[in-house]
C-alpha atoms as a PDB file:
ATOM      1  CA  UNK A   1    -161.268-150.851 -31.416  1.00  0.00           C
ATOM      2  CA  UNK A   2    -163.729-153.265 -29.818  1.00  0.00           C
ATOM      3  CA  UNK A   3    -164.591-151.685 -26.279  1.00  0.00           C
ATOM      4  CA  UNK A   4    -166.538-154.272 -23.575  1.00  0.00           C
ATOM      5  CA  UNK A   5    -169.233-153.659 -22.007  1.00  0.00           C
ATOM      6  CA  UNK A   6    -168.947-152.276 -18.335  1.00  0.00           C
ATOM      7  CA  UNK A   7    -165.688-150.569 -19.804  1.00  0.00           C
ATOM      8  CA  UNK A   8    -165.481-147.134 -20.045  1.00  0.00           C
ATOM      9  CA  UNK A   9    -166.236-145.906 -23.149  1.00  0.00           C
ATOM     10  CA  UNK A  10    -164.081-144.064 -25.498  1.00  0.00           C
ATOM     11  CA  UNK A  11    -166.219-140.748 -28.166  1.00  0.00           C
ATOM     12  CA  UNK A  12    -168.006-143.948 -29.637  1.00  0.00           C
ATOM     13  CA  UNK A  13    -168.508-147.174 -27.976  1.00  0.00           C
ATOM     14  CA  UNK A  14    -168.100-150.264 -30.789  1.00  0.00           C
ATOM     15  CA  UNK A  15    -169.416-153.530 -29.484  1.00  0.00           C
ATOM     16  CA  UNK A  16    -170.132-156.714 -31.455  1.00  0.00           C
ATOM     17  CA  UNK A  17    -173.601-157.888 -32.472  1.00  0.00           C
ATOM     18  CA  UNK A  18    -172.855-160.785 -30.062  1.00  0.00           C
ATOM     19  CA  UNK A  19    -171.820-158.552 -27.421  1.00  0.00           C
ATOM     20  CA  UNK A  20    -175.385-156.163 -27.731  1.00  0.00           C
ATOM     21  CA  UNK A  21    -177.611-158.868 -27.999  1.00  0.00           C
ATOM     22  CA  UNK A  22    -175.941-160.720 -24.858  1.00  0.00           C
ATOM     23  CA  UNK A  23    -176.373-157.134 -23.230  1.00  0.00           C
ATOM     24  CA  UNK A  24    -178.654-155.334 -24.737  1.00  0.00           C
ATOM     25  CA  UNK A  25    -181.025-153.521 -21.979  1.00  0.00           C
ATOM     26  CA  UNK A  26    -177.399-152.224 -20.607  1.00  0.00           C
ATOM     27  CA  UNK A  27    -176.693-150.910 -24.265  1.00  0.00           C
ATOM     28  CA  UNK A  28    -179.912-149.024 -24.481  1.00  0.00           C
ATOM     29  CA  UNK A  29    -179.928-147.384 -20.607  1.00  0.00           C
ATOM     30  CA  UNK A  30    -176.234-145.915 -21.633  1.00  0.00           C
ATOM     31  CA  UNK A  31    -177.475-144.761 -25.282  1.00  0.00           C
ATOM     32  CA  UNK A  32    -180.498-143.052 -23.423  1.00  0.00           C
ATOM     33  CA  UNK A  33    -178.108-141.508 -20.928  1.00  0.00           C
ATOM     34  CA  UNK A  34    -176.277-139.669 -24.198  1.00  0.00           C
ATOM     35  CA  UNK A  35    -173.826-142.419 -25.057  1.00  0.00           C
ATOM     36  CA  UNK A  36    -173.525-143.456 -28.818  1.00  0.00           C
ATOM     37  CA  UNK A  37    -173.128-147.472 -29.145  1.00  0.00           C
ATOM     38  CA  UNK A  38    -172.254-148.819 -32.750  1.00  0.00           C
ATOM     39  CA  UNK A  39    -172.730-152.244 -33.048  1.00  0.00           C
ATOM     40  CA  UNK A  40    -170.866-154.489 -35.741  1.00  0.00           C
ATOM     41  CA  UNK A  41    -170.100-157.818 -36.721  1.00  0.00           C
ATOM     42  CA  UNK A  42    -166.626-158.955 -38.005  1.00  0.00           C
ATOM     43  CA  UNK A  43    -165.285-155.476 -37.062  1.00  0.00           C
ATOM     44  CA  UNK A  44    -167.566-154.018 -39.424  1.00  0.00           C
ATOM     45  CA  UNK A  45    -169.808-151.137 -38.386  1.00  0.00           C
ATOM     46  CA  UNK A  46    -173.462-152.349 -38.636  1.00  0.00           C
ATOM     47  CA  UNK A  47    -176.122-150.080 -36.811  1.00  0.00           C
ATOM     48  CA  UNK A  48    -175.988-147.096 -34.164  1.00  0.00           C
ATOM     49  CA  UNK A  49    -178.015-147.198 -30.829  1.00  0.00           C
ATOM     50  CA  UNK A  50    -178.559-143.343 -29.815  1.00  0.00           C
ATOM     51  CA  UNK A  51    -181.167-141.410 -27.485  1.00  0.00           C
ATOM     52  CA  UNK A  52    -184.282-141.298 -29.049  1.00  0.00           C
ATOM     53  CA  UNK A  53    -186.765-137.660 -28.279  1.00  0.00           C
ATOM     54  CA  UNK A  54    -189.335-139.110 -25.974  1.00  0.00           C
ATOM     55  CA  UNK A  55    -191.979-140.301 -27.706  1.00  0.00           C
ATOM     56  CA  UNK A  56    -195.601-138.516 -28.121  1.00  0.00           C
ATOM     57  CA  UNK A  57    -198.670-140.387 -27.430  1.00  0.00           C
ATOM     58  CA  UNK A  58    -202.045-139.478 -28.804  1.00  0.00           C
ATOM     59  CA  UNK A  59    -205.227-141.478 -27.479  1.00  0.00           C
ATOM     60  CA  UNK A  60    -206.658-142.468 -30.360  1.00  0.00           C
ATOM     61  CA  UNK A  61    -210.006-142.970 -28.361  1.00  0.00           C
ATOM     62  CA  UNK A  62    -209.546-139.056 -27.705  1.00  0.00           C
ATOM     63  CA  UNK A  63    -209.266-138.359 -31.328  1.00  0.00           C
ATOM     64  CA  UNK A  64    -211.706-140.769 -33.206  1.00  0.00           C
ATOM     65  CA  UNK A  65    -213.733-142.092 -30.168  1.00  0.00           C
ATOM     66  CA  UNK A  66    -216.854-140.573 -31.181  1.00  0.00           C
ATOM     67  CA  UNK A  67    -216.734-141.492 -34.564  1.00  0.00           C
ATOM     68  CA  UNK A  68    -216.078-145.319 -33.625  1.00  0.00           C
ATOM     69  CA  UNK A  69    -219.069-145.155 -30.846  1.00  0.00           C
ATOM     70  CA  UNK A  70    -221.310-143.726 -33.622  1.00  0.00           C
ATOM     71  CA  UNK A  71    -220.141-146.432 -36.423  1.00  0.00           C
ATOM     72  CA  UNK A  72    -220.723-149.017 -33.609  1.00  0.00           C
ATOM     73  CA  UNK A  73    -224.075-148.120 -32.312  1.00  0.00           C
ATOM     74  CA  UNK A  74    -225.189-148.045 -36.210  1.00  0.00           C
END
């Protein structure tokens, strides 16, 4: 079952790779927000957009920054 986008969505919303490329920023706010969205082409299951865990940054100035000055100062 093909649902549309804006619809409401059934335990796994199934949109074609038409469909999520046409309306993809919409796709990914709903996936963060806890939805799963499969996306296939021809009916046939091809990917699965789900909430990610919040990515962790590391400066790498913080963690090699001296190094680099050093190497770069000669």
């Amino acid at each position: 079952m093909l649902t549309k986008v804006g619809q409401e969505p059934a335990m796994d919303t199934i949109v074609n790779l038409y469909e999520a490329k046409t309306h993809l920023w919409e796709l990914v706010e709903r996936a963060a927000r806890g939805e799963e969205i499969v996306i296939a082409k021809a009916g046939r299951p091809l990917a699965r957009l789900v909430s990610g865990a919040p990515a962790r940054f590391v400066c790498w100035t913080d963690r090699y920054g001296p190094e680099l000055r050093r190497a770069a100062t000669g």
